[in-house]
N, C-alpha and C. Protein backbone atom coordinates (compact mmCIF):
# COMPACT_ATOMS: atom_id res chain seq x y z
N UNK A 1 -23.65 -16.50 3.05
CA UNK A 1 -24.06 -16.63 1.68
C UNK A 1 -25.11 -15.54 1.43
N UNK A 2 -24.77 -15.02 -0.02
CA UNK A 2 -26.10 -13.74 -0.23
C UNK A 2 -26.25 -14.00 -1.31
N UNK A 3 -27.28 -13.61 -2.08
CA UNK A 3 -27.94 -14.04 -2.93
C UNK A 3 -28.06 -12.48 -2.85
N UNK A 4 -27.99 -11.83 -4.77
CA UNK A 4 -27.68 -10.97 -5.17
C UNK A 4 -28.80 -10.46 -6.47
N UNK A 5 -29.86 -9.18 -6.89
CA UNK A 5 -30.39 -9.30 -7.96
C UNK A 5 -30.36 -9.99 -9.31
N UNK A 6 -29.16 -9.54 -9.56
CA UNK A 6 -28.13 -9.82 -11.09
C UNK A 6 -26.69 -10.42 -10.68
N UNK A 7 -26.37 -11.18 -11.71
CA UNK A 7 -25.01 -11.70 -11.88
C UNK A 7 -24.07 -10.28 -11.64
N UNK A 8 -24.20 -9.65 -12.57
CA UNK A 8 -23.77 -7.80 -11.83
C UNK A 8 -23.33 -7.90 -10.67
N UNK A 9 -24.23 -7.37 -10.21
CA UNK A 9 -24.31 -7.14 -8.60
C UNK A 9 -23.49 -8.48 -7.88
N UNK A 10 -24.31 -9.67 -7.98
CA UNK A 10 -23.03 -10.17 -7.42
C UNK A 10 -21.92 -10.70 -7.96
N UNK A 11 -21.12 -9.97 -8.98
CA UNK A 11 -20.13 -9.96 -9.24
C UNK A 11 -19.22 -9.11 -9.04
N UNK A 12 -19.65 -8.08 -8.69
CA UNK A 12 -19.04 -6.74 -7.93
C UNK A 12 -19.04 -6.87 -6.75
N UNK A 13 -20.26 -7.77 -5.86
CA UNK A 13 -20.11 -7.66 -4.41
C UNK A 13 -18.81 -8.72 -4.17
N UNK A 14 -18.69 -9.40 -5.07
CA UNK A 14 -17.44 -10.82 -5.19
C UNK A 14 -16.36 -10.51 -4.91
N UNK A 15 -16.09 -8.84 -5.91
CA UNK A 15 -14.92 -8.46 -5.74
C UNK A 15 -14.66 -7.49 -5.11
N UNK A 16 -15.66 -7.11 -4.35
CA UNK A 16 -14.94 -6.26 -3.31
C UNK A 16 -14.95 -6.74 -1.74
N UNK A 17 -15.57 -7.73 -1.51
CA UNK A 17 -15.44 -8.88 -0.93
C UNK A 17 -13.71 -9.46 -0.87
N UNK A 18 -13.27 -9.96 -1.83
CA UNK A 18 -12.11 -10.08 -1.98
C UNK A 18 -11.40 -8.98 -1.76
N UNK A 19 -11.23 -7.46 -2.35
CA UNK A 19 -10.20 -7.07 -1.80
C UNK A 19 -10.39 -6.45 -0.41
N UNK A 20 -11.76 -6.56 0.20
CA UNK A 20 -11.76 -5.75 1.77
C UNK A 20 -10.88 -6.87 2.22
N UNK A 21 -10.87 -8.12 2.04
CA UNK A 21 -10.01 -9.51 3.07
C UNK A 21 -8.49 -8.86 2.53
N UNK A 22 -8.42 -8.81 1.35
CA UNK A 22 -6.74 -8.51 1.21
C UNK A 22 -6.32 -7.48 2.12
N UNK A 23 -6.74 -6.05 1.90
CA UNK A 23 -6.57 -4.93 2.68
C UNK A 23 -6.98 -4.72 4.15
N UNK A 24 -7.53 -6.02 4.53
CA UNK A 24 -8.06 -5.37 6.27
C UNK A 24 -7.37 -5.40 7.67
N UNK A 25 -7.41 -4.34 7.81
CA UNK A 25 -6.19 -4.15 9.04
C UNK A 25 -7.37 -4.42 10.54
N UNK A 26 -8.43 -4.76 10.49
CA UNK A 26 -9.06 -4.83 11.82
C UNK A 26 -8.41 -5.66 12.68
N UNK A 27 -8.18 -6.92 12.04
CA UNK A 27 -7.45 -8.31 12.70
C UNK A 27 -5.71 -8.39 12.80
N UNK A 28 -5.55 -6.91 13.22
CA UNK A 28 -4.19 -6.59 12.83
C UNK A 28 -3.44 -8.16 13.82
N UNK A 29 -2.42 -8.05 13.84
CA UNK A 29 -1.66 -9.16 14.69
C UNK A 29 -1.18 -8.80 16.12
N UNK A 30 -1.05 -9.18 16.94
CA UNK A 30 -0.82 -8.87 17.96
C UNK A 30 0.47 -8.30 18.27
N UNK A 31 1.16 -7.58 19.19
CA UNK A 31 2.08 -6.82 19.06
C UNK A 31 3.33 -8.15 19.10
N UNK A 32 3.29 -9.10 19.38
CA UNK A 32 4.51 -10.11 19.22
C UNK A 32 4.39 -11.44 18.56
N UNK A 33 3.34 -10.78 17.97
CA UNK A 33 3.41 -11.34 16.57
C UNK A 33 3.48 -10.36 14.83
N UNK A 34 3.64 -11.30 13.97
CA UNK A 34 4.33 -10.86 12.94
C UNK A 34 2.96 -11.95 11.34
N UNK A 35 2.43 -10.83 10.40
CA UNK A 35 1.36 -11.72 9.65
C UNK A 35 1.77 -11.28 8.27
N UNK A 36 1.39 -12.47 7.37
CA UNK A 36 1.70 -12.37 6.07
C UNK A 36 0.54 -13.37 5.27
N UNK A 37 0.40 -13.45 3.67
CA UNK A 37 -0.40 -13.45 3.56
C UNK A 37 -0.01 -14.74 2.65
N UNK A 38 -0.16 -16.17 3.08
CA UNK A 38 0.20 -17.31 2.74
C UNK A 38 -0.41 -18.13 1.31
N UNK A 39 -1.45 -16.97 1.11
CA UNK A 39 -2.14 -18.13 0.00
C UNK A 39 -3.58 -16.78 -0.92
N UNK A 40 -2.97 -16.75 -2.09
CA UNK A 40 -3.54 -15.48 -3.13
C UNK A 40 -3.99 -16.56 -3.93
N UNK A 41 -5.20 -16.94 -3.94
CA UNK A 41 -4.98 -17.72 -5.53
C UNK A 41 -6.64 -17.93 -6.24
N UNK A 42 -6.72 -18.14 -7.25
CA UNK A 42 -8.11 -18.81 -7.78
C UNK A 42 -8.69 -19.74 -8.30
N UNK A 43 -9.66 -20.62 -8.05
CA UNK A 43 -10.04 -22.22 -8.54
C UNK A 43 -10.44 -22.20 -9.48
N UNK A 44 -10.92 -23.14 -10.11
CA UNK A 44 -12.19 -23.15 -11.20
C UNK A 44 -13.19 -23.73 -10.76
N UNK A 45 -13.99 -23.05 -9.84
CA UNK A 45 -15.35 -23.78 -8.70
C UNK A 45 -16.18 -22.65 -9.20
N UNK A 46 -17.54 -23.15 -9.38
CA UNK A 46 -18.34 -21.86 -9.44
C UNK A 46 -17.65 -20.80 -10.71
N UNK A 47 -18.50 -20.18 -10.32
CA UNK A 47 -17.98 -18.71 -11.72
C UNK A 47 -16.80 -17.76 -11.54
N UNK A 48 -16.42 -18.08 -10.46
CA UNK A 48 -14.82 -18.13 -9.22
C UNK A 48 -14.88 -17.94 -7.81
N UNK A 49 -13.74 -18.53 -7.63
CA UNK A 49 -13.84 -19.20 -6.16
C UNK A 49 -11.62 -18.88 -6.07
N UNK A 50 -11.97 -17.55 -4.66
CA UNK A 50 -10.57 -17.28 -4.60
C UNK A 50 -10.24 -17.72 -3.13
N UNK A 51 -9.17 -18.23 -2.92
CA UNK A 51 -8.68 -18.37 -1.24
C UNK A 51 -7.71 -17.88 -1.28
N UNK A 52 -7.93 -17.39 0.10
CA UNK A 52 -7.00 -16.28 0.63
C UNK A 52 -6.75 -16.98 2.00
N UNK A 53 -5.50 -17.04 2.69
CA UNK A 53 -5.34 -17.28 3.80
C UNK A 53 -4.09 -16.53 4.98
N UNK A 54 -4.51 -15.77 6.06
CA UNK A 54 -4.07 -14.79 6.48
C UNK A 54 -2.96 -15.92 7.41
N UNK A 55 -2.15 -15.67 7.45
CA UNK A 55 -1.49 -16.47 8.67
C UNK A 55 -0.33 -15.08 9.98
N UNK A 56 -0.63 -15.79 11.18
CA UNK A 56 0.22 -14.90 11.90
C UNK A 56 1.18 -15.86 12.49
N UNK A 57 2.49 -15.24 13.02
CA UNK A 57 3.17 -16.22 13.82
C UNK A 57 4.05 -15.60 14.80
N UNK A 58 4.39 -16.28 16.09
CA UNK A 58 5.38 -15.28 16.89
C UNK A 58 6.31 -15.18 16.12
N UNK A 59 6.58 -13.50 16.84
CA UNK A 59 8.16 -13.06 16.68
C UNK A 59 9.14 -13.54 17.34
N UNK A 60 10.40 -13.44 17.27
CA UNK A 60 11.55 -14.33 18.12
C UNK A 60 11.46 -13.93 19.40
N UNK A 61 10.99 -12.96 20.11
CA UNK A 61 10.85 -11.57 21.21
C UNK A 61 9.43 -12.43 22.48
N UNK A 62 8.73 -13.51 21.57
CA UNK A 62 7.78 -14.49 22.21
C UNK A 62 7.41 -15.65 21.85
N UNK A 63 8.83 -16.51 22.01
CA UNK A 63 8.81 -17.84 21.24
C UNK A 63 7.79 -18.66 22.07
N UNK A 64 7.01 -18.27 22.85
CA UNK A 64 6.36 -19.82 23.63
C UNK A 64 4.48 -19.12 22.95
N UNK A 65 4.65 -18.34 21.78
CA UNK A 65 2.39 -18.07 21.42
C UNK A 65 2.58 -18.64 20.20
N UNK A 66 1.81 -19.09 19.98
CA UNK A 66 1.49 -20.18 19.19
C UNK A 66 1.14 -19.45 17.64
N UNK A 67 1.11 -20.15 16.32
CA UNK A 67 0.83 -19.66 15.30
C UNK A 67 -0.89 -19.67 14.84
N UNK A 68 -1.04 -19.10 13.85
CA UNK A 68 -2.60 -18.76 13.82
C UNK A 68 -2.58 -18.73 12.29
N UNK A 69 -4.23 -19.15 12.15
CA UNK A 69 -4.53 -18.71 10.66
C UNK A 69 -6.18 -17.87 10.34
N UNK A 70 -6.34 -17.44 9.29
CA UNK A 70 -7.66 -17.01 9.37
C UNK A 70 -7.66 -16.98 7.44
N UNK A 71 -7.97 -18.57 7.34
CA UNK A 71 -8.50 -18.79 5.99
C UNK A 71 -9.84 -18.19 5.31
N UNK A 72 -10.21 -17.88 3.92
CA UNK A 72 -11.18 -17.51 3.34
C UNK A 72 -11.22 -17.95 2.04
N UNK A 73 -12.84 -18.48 1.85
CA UNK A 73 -12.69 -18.86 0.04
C UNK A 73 -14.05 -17.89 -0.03
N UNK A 74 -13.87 -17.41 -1.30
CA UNK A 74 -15.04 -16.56 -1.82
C UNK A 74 -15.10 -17.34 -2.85
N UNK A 75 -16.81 -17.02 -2.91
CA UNK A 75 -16.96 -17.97 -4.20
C UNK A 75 -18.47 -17.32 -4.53
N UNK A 76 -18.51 -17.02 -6.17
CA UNK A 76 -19.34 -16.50 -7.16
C UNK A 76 -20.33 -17.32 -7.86
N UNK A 77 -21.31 -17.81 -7.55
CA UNK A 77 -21.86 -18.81 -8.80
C UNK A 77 -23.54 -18.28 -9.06
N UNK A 78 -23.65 -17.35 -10.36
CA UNK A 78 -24.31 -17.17 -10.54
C UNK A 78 -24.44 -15.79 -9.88
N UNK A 79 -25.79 -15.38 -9.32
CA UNK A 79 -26.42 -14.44 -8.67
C UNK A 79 -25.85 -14.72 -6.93
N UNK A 80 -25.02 -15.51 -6.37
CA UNK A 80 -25.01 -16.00 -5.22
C UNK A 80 -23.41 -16.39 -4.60
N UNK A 81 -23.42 -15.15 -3.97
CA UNK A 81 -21.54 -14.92 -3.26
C UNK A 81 -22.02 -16.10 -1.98
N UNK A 82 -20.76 -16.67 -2.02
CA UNK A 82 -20.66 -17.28 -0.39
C UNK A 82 -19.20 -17.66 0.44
N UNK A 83 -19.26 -16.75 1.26
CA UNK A 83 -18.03 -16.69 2.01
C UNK A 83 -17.45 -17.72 3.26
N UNK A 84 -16.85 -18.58 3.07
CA UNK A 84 -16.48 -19.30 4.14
C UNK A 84 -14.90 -18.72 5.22
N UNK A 85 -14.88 -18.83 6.00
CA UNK A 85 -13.96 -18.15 6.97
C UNK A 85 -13.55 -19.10 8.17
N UNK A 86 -12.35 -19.50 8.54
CA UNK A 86 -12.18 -20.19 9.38
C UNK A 86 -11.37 -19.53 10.54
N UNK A 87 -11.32 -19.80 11.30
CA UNK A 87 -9.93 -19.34 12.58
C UNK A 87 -9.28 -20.97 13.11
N UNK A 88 -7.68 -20.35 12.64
CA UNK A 88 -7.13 -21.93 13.11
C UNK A 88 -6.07 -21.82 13.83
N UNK A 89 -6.13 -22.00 15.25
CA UNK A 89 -4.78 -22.21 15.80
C UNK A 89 -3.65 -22.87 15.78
N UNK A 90 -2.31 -22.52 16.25
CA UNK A 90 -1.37 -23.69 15.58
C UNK A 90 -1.06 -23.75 14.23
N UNK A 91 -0.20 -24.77 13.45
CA UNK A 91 -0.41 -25.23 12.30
C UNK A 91 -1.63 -25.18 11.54
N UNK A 92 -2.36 -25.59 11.98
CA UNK A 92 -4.09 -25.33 11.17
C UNK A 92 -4.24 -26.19 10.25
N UNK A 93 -5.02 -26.04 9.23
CA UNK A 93 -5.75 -26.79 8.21
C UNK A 93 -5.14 -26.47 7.10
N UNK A 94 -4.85 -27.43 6.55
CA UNK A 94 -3.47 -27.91 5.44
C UNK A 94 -4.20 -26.87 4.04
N UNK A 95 -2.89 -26.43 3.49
CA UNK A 95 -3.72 -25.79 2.26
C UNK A 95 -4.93 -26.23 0.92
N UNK A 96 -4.34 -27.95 1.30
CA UNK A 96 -4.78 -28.69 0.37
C UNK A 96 -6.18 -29.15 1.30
N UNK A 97 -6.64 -29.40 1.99
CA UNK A 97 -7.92 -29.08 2.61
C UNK A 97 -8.60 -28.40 2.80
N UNK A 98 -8.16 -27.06 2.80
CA UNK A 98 -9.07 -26.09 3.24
C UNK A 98 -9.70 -25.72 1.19
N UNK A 99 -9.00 -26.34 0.35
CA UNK A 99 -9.20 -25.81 -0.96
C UNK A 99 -10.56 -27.29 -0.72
N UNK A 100 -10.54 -28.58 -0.39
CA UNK A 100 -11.42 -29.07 -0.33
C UNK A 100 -12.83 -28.51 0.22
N UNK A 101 -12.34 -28.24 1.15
CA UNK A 101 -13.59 -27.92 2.13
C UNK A 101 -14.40 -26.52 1.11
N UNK A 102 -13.68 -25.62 -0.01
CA UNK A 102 -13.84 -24.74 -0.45
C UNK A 102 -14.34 -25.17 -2.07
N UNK A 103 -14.49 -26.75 -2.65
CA UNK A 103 -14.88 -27.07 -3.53
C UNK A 103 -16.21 -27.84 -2.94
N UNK A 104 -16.12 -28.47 -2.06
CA UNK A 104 -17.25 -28.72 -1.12
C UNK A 104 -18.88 -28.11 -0.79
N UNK A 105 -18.07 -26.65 -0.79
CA UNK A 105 -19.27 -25.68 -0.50
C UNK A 105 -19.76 -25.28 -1.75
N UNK A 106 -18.68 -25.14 -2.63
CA UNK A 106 -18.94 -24.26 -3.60
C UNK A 106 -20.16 -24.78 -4.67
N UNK A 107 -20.01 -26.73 -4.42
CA UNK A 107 -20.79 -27.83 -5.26
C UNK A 107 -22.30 -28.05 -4.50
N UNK A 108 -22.61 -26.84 -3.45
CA UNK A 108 -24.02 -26.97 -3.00
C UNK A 108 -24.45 -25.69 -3.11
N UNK A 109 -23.78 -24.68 -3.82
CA UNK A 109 -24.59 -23.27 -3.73
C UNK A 109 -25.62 -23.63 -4.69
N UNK A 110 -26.89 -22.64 -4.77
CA UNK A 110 -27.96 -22.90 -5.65
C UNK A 110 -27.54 -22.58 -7.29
């Protein structure tokens, strides 16, 4: 969580926040696995609140590694970005939870 001069400022840091997660190749996928991008969307939490959720899964080439996720909600309220990020192995944390856990946070920023 950062706390920002002006609504400005962190409203620009909001959104580029959001698109470094869309565009980032650091967490590329492993070579036998295969990633796509399961969940683009925006709430009405805060002054906005977007989740994004990265998911990877084996390729047919290594059916016995398991699937993965690496959820994110950004969220704007006011002068004050706060980023939550999870890593989930397996199946993971249901879409409809992780949007909880992401209205959750969003109802204690200052």
């Amino acid at each position: 969580m950062s706390r920002y001069k002006t609504p400005g400022a962190a409203k620009a840091a909001y959104g580029s926040i959001v698109k470094t997660i869309k565009s980032c190749k650091a967490a590329r996928p492993a070579p036998t696995h295969a990633r796509k991008l399961t969940e683009n969307r925006t709430l009405a939490v805060g002054d906005a609140t977007s989740i994004l959720r990265w998911y990877d899964y084996p390729l047919p080439s290594d059916p016995g590694s398991e699937d993965g996720g690496f959820p994110y909600a950004v969220t704007l309220k006011g002068s004050v970005v706060s980023v939550i990020a999870f890593r989930e192995m397996g199946k993971g944390v249901k879409p409809a939870n992780f949007e909880k856990f992401a209205r959750l946070a969003a109802a204690h920023l200052p």
